[in-house]
C-alpha atoms as a PDB file:
ATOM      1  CA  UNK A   1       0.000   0.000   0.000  1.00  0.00           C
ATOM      2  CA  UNK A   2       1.611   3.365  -0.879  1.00  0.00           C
ATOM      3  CA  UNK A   3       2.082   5.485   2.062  1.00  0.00           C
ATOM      4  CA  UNK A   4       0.851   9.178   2.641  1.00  0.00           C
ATOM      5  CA  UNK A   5       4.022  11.611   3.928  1.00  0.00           C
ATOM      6  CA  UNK A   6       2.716  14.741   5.029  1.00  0.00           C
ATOM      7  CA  UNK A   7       5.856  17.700   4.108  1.00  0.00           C
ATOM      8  CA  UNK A   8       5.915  20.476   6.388  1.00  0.00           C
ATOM      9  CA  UNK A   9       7.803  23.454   4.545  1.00  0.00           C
ATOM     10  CA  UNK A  10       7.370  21.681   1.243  1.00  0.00           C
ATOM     11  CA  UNK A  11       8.231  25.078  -0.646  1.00  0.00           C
ATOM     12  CA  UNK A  12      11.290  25.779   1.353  1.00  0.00           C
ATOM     13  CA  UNK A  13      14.525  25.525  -0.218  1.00  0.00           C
ATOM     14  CA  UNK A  14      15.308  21.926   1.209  1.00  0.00           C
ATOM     15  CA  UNK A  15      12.238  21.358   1.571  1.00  0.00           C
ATOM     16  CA  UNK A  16      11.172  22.039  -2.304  1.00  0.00           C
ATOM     17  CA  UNK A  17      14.024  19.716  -3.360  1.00  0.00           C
ATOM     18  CA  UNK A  18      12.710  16.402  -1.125  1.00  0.00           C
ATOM     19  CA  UNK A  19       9.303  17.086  -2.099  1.00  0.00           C
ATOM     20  CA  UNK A  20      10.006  16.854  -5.882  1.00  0.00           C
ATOM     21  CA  UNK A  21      11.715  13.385  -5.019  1.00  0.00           C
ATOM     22  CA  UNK A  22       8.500  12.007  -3.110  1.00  0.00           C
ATOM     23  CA  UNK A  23       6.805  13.630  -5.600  1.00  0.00           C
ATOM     24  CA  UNK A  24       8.639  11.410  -8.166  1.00  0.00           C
ATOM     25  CA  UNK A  25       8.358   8.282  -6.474  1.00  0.00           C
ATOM     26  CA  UNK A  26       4.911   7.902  -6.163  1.00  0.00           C
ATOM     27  CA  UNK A  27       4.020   8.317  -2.423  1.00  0.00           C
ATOM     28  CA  UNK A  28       0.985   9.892  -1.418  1.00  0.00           C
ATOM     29  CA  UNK A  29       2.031  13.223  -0.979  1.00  0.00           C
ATOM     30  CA  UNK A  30       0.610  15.794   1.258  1.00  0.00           C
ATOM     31  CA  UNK A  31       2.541  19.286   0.845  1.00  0.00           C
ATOM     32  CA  UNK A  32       2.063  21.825   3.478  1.00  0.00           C
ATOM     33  CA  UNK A  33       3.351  25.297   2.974  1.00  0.00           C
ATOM     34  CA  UNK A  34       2.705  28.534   4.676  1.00  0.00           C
ATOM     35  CA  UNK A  35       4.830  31.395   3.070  1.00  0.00           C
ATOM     36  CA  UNK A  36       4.056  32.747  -0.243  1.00  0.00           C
ATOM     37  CA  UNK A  37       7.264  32.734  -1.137  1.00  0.00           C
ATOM     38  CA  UNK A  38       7.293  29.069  -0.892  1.00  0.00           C
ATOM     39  CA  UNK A  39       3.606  28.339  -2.085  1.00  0.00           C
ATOM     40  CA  UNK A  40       5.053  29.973  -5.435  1.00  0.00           C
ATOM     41  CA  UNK A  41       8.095  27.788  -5.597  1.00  0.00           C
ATOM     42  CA  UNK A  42       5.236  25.392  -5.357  1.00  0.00           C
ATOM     43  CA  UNK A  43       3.242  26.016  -8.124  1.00  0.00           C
ATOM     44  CA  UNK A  44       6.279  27.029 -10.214  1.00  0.00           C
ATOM     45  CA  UNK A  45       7.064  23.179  -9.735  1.00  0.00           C
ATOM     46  CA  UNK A  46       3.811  22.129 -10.351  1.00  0.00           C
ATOM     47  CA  UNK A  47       2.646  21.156  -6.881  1.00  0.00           C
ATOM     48  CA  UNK A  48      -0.517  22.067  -5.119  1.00  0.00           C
ATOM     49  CA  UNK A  49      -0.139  22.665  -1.447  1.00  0.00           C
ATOM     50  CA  UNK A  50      -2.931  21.855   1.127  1.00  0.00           C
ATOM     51  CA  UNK A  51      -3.810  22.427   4.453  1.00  0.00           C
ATOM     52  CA  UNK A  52      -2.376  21.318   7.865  1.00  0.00           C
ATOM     53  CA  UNK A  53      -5.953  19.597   8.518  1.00  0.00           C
ATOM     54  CA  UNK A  54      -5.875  17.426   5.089  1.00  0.00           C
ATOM     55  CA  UNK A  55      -2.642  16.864   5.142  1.00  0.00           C
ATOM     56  CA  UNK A  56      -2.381  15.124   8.915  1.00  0.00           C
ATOM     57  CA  UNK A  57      -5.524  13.040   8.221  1.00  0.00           C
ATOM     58  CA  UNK A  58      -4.803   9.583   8.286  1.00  0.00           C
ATOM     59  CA  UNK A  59      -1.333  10.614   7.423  1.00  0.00           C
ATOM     60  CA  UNK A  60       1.635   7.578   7.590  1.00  0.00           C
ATOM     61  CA  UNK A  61       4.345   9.941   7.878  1.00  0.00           C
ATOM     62  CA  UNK A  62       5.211  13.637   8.610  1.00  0.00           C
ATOM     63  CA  UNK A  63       8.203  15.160   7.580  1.00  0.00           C
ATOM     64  CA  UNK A  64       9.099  18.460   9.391  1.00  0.00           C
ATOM     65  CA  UNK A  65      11.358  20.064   6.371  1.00  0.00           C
ATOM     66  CA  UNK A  66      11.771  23.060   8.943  1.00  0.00           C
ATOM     67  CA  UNK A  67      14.225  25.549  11.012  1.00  0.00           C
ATOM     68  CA  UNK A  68      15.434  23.876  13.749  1.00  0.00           C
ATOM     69  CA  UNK A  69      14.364  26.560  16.179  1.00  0.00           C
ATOM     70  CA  UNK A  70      10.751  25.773  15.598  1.00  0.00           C
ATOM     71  CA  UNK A  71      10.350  22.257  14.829  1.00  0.00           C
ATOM     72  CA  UNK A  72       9.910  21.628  18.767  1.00  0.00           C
ATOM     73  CA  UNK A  73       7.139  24.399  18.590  1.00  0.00           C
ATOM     74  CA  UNK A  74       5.057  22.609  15.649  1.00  0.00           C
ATOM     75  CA  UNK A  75       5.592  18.918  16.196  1.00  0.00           C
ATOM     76  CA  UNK A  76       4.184  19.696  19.618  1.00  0.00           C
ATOM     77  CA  UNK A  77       1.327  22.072  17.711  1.00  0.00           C
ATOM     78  CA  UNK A  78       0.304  19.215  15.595  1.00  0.00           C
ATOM     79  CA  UNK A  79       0.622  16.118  17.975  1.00  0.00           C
ATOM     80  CA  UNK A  80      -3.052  15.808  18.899  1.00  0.00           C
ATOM     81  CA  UNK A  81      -3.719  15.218  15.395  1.00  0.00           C
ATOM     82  CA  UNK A  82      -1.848  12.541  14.961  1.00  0.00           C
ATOM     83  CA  UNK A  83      -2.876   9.017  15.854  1.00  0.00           C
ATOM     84  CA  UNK A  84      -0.504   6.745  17.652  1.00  0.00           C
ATOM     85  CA  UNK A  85       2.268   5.063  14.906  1.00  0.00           C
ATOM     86  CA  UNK A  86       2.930   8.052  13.195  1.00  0.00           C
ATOM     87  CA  UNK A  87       5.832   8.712  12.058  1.00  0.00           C
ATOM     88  CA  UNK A  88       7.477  11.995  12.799  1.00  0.00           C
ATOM     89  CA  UNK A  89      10.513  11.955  10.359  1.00  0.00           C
ATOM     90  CA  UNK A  90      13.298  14.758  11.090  1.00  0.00           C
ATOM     91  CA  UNK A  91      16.092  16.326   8.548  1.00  0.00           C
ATOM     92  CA  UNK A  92      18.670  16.688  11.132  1.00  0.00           C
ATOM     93  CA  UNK A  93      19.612  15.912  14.763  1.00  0.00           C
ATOM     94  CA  UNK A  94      19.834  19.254  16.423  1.00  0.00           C
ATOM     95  CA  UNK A  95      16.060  19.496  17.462  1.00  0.00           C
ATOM     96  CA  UNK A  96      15.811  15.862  18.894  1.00  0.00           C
ATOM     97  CA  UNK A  97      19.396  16.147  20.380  1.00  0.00           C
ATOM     98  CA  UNK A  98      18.187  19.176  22.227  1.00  0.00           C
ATOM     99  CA  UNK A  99      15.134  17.285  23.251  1.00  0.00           C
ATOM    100  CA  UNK A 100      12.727  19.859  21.526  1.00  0.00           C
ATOM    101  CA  UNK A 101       9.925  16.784  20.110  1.00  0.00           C
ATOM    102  CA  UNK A 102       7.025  16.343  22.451  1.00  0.00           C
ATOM    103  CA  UNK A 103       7.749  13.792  25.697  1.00  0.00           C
ATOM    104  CA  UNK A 104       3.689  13.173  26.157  1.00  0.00           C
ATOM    105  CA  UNK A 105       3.695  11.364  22.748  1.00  0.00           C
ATOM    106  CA  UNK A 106       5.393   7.471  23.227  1.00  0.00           C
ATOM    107  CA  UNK A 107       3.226   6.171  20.679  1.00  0.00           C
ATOM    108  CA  UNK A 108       4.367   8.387  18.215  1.00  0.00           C
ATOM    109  CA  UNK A 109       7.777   7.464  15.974  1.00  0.00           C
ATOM    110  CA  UNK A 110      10.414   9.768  16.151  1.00  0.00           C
ATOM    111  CA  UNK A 111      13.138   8.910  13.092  1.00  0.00           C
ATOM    112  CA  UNK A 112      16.227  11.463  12.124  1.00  0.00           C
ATOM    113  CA  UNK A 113      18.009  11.383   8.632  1.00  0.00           C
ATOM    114  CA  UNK A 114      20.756  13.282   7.356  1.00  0.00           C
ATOM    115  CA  UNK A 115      22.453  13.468   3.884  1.00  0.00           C
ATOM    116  CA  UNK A 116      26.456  13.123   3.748  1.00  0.00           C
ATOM    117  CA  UNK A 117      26.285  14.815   0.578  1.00  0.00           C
ATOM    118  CA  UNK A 118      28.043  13.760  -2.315  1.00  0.00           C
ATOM    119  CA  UNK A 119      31.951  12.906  -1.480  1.00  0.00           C
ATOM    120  CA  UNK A 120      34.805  14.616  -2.625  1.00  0.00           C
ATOM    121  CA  UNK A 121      36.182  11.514  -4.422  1.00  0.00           C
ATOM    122  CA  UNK A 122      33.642   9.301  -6.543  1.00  0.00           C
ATOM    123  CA  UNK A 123      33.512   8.055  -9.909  1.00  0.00           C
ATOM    124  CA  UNK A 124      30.857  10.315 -11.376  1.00  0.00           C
ATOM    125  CA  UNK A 125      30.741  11.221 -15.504  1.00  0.00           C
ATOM    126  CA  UNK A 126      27.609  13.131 -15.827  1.00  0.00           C
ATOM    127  CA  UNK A 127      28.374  17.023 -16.032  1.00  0.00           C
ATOM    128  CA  UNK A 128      25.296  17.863 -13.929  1.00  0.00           C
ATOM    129  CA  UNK A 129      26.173  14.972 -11.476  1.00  0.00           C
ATOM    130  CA  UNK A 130      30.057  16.279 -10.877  1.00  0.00           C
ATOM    131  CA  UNK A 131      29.127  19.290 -10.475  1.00  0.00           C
ATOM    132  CA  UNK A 132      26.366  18.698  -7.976  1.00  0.00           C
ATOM    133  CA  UNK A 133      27.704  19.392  -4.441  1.00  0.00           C
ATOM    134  CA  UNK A 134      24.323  18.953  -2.036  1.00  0.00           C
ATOM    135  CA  UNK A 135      22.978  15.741  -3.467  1.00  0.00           C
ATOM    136  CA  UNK A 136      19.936  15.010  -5.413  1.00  0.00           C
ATOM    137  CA  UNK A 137      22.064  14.504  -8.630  1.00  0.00           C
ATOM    138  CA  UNK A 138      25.280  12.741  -7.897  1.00  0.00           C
ATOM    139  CA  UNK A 139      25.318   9.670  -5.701  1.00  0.00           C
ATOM    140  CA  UNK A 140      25.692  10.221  -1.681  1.00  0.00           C
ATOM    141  CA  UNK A 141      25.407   8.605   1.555  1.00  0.00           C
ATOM    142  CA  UNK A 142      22.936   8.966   4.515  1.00  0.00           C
ATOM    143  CA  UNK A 143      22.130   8.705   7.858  1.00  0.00           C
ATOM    144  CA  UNK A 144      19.639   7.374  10.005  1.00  0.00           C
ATOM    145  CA  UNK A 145      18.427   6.721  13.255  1.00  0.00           C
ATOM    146  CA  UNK A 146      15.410   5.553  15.023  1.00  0.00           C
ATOM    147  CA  UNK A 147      14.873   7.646  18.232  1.00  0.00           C
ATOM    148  CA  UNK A 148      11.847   6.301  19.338  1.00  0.00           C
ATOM    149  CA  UNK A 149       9.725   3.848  17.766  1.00  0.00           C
ATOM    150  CA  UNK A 150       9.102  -0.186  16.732  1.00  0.00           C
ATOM    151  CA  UNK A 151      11.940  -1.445  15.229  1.00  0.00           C
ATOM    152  CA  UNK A 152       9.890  -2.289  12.075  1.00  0.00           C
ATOM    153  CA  UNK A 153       9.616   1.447  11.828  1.00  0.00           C
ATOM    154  CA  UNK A 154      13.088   1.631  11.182  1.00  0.00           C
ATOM    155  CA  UNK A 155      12.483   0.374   7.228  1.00  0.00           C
ATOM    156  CA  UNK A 156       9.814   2.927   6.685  1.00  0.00           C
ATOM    157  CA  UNK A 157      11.944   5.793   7.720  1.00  0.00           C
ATOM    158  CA  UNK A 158      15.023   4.342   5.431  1.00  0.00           C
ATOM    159  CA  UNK A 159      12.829   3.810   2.759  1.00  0.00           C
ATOM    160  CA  UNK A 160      11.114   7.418   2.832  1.00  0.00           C
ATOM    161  CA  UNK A 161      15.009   8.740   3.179  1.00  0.00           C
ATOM    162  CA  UNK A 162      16.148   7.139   0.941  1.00  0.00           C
ATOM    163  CA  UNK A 163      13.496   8.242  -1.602  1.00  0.00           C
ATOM    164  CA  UNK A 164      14.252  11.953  -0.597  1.00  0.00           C
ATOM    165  CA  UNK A 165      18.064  11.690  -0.685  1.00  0.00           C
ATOM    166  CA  UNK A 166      18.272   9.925  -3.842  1.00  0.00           C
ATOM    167  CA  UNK A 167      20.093   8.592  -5.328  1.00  0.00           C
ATOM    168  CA  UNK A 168      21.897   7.275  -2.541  1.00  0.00           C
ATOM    169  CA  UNK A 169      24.868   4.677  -2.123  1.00  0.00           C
ATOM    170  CA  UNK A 170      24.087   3.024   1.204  1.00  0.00           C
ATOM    171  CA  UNK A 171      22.389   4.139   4.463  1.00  0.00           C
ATOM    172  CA  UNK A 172      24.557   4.014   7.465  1.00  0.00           C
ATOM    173  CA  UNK A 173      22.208   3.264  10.649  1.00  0.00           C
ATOM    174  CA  UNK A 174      23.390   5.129  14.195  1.00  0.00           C
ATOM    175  CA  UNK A 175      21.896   6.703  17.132  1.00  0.00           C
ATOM    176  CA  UNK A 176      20.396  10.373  17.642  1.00  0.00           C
ATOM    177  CA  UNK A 177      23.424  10.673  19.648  1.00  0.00           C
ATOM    178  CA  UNK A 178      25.838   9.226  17.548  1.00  0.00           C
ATOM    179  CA  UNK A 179      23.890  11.576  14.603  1.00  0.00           C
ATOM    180  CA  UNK A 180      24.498  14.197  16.628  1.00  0.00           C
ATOM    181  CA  UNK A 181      28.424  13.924  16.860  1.00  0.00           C
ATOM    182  CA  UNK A 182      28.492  13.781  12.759  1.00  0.00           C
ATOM    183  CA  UNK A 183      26.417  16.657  12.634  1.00  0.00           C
ATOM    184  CA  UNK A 184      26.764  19.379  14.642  1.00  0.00           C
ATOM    185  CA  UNK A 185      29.986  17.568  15.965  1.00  0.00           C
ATOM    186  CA  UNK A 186      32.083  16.693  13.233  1.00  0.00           C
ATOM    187  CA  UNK A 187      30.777  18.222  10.104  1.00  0.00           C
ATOM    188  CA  UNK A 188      30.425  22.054  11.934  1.00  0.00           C
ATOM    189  CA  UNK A 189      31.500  22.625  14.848  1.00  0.00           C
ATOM    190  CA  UNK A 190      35.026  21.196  13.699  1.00  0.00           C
ATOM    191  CA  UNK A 191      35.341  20.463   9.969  1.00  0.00           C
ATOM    192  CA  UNK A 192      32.967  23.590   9.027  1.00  0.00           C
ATOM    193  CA  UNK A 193      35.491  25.424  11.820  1.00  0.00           C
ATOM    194  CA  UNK A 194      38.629  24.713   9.942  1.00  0.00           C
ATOM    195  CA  UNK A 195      37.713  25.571   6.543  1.00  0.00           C
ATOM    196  CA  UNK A 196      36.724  28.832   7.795  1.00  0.00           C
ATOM    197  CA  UNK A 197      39.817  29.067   9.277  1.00  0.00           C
ATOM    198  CA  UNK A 198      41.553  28.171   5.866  1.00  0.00           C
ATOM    199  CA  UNK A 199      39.334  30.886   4.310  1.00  0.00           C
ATOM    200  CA  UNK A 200      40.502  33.496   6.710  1.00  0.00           C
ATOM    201  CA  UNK A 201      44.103  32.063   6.053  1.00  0.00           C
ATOM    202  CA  UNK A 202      43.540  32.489   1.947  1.00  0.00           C
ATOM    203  CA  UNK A 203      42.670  36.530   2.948  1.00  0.00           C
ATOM    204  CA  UNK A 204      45.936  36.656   5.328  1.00  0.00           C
ATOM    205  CA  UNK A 205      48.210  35.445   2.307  1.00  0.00           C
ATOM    206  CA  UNK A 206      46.434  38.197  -0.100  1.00  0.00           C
ATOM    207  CA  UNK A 207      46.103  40.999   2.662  1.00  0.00           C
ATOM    208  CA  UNK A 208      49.294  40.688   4.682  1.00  0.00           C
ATOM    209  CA  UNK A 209      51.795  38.997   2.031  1.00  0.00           C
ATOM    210  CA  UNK A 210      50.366  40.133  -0.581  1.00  0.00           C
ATOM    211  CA  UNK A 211      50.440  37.275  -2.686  1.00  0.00           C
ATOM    212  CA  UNK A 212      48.016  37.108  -5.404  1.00  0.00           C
ATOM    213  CA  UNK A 213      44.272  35.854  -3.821  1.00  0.00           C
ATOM    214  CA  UNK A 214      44.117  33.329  -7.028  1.00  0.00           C
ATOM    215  CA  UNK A 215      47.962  32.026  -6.698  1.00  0.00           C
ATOM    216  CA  UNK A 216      46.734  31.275  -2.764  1.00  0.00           C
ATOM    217  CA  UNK A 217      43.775  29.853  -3.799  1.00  0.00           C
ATOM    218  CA  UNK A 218      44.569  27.556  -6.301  1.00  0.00           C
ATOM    219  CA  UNK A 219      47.971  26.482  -4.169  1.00  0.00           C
ATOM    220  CA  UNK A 220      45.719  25.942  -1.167  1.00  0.00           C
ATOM    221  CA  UNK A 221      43.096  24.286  -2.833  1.00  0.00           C
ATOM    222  CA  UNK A 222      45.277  21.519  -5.189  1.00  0.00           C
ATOM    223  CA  UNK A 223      46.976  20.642  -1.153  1.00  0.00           C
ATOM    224  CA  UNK A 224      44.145  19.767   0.086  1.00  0.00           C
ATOM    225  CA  UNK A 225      43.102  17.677  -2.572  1.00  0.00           C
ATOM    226  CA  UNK A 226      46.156  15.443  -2.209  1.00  0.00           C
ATOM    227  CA  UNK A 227      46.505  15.924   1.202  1.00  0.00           C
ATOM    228  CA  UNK A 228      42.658  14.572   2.067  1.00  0.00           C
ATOM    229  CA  UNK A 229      43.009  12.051  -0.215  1.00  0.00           C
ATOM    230  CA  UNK A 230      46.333  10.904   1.353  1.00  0.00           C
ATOM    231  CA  UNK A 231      44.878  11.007   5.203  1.00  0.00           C
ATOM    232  CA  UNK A 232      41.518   9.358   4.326  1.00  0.00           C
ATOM    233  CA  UNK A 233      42.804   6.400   1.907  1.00  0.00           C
ATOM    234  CA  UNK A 234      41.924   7.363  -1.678  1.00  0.00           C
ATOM    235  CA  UNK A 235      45.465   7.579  -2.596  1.00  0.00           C
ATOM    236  CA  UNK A 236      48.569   6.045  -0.876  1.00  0.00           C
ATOM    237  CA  UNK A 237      49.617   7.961   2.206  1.00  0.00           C
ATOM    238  CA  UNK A 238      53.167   9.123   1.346  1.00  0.00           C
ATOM    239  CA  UNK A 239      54.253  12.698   2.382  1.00  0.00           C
ATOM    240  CA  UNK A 240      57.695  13.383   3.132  1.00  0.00           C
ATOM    241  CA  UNK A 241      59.582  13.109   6.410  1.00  0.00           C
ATOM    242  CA  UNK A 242      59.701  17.039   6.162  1.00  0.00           C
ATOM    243  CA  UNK A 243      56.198  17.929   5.380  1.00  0.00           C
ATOM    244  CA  UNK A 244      55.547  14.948   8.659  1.00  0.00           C
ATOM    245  CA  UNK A 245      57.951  17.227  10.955  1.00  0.00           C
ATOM    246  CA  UNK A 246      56.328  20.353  10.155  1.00  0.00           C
ATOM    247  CA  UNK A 247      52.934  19.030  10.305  1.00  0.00           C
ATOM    248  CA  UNK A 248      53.511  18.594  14.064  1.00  0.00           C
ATOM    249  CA  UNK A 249      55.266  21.970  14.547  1.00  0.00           C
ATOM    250  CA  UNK A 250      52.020  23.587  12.761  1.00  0.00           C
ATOM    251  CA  UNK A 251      49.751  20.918  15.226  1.00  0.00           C
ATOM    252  CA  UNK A 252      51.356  22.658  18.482  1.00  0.00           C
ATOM    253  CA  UNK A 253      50.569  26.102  17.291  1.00  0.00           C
ATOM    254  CA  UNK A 254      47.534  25.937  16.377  1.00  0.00           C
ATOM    255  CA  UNK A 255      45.203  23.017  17.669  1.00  0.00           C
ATOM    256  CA  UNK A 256      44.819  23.251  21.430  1.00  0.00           C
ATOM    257  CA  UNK A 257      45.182  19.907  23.577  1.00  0.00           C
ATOM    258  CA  UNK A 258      41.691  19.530  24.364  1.00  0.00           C
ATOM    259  CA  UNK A 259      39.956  19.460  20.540  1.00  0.00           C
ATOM    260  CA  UNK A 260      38.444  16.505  21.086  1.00  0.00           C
ATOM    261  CA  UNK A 261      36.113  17.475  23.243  1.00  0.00           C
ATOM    262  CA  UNK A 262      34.209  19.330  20.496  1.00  0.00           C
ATOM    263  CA  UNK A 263      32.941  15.849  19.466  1.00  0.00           C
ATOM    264  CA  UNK A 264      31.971  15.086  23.614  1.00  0.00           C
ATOM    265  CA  UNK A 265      28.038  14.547  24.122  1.00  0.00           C
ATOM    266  CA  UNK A 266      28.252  17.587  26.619  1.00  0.00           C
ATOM    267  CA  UNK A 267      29.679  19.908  24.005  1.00  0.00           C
ATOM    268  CA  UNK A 268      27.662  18.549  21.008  1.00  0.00           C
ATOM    269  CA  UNK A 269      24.325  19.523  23.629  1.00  0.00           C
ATOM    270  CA  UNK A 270      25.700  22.789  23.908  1.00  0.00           C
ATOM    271  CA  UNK A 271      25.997  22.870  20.256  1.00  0.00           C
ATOM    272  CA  UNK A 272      22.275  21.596  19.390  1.00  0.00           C
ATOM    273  CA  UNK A 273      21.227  23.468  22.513  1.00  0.00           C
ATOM    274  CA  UNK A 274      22.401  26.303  20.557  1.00  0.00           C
ATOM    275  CA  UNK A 275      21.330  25.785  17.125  1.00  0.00           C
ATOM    276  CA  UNK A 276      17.303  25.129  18.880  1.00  0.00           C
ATOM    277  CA  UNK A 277      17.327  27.421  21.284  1.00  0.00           C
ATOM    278  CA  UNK A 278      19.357  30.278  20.539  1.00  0.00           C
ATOM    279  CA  UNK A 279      21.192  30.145  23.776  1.00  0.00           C
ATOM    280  CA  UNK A 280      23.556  27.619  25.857  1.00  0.00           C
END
């Protein structure tokens, strides 16, 4: 039986791209969109929203393609519509992390799911696919985890994922926790981090050396190429003994002792406490 999936912010700019996929695969699909902005990116795509009332009837599935500083505020608004198995399905683990979804509901499902995004290294040809760096075109990964739930709810939420995310490689199953970690953790508050940092060090070299912004650019840019694909096993791992020496004089002036703990549960909560609710 093909399954309704209520989309909440089905015209937003994520949300308008996952739509179109559910769209495409044939699931009973229930847009919801408040904004005029989004109800024209709507009907510029062809898709006729409805209302929060038809849209939760009977519904299988509700997707909350929404800020995370108000998901909290309108899974618990819409909670006494929904009868108990419904799946609440959520595009990232800040809101659940901070423990923003309802507590009165445990006969509700609460899944998260989270693109990687299409990798730095893969074997794509198509123009539109290589050059497609969010996912929808070229091939990615996901996340997912069931928060709260059956376990036979778990294939549901990968199967409505993967529909979304498409097309996708393989679906990596963790925890909200562990979800958490990849994203705030690892993906912002550490990888997003440093390449800001190497953006600030790009303006440095142009600014303060005055080196041509391009000649930086292109020199920082063709490093990190080789050098990721050294450190994460696309290519063998063979710098020299004096790029190894200075590596560790760069390490001790720059990363402090403690950088792990960016990727603790306490600091990812203050992170996703953050992100929800503006404050720590």
């Amino acid at each position: 039986m093909v399954k309704s999936v209520a989309m909440f912010g089905a015209g937003g700019k994520m949300g308008l791209r996952v739509t179109k996929k559910l769209a495409a695969a044939g699931y009973d699909l229930r847009p919801i969109e408040s904004g005029a902005i989004g109800l024209a990116r709507l009907a510029e795509a062809g898709i006729t929203a409805v209302s929060e009332a038809e849209g939760l009837k009977g519904v299988d599935v509700v997707v909350l393609a929404l800020p995370d500083n108000i998901i909290g505020k309108v899974a618990a608004s819409i909670s006494s519509q929904l009868a108990p198995g419904t799946m609440l399905l959520i595009l990232d683990a800040a809101a659940p992390y901070a423990d923003a979804l309802p507590k009165d509901r445990p006969d509700l499902t609460y899944f998260v799911g989270h693109p990687c995004h299409p990798p730095l290294y893969n074997d794509e040809t198509d123009w539109d696919a290589r050059h497609d760096y969010h996912g929808g075109v070229a091939r990615q990964a996901i996340v997912c985890a069931l928060m709260q739930g059956p376990e036979e709810h778990y294939a549901l939420g990968v199967e409505i994922c993967e529909a979304m995310w498409s097309p996708v490689t393989r679906t990596h199953r963790v925890s909200v926790e562990q979800l958490a970690i990849l994203e705030p953790g690892l993906s912002e508050m550490l990888a997003m981090c440093m390449i800001d940092v190497l953006h600030e060090a790009v303006d440095e070299c142009e600014k303060k050396y005055g080196i041509d912004r391009e000649a930086a650019q292109d020199f920082l840019i063709g490093h990190l190429n080789v050098e990721i694909a050294m450190w994460f096993g696309f290519s063998p791992k063979v710098p020299s003994d004096a790029a190894l020496r200075v590596l560790e004089f760069g390490k001790k002036l720059i990363m402090k002792e403690n950088w792990r703990d960016a990727l603790s549960p306490a600091l990812v909560r203050q992170g996703a406490d953050l992100i929800v609710h503006g404050k720590i």
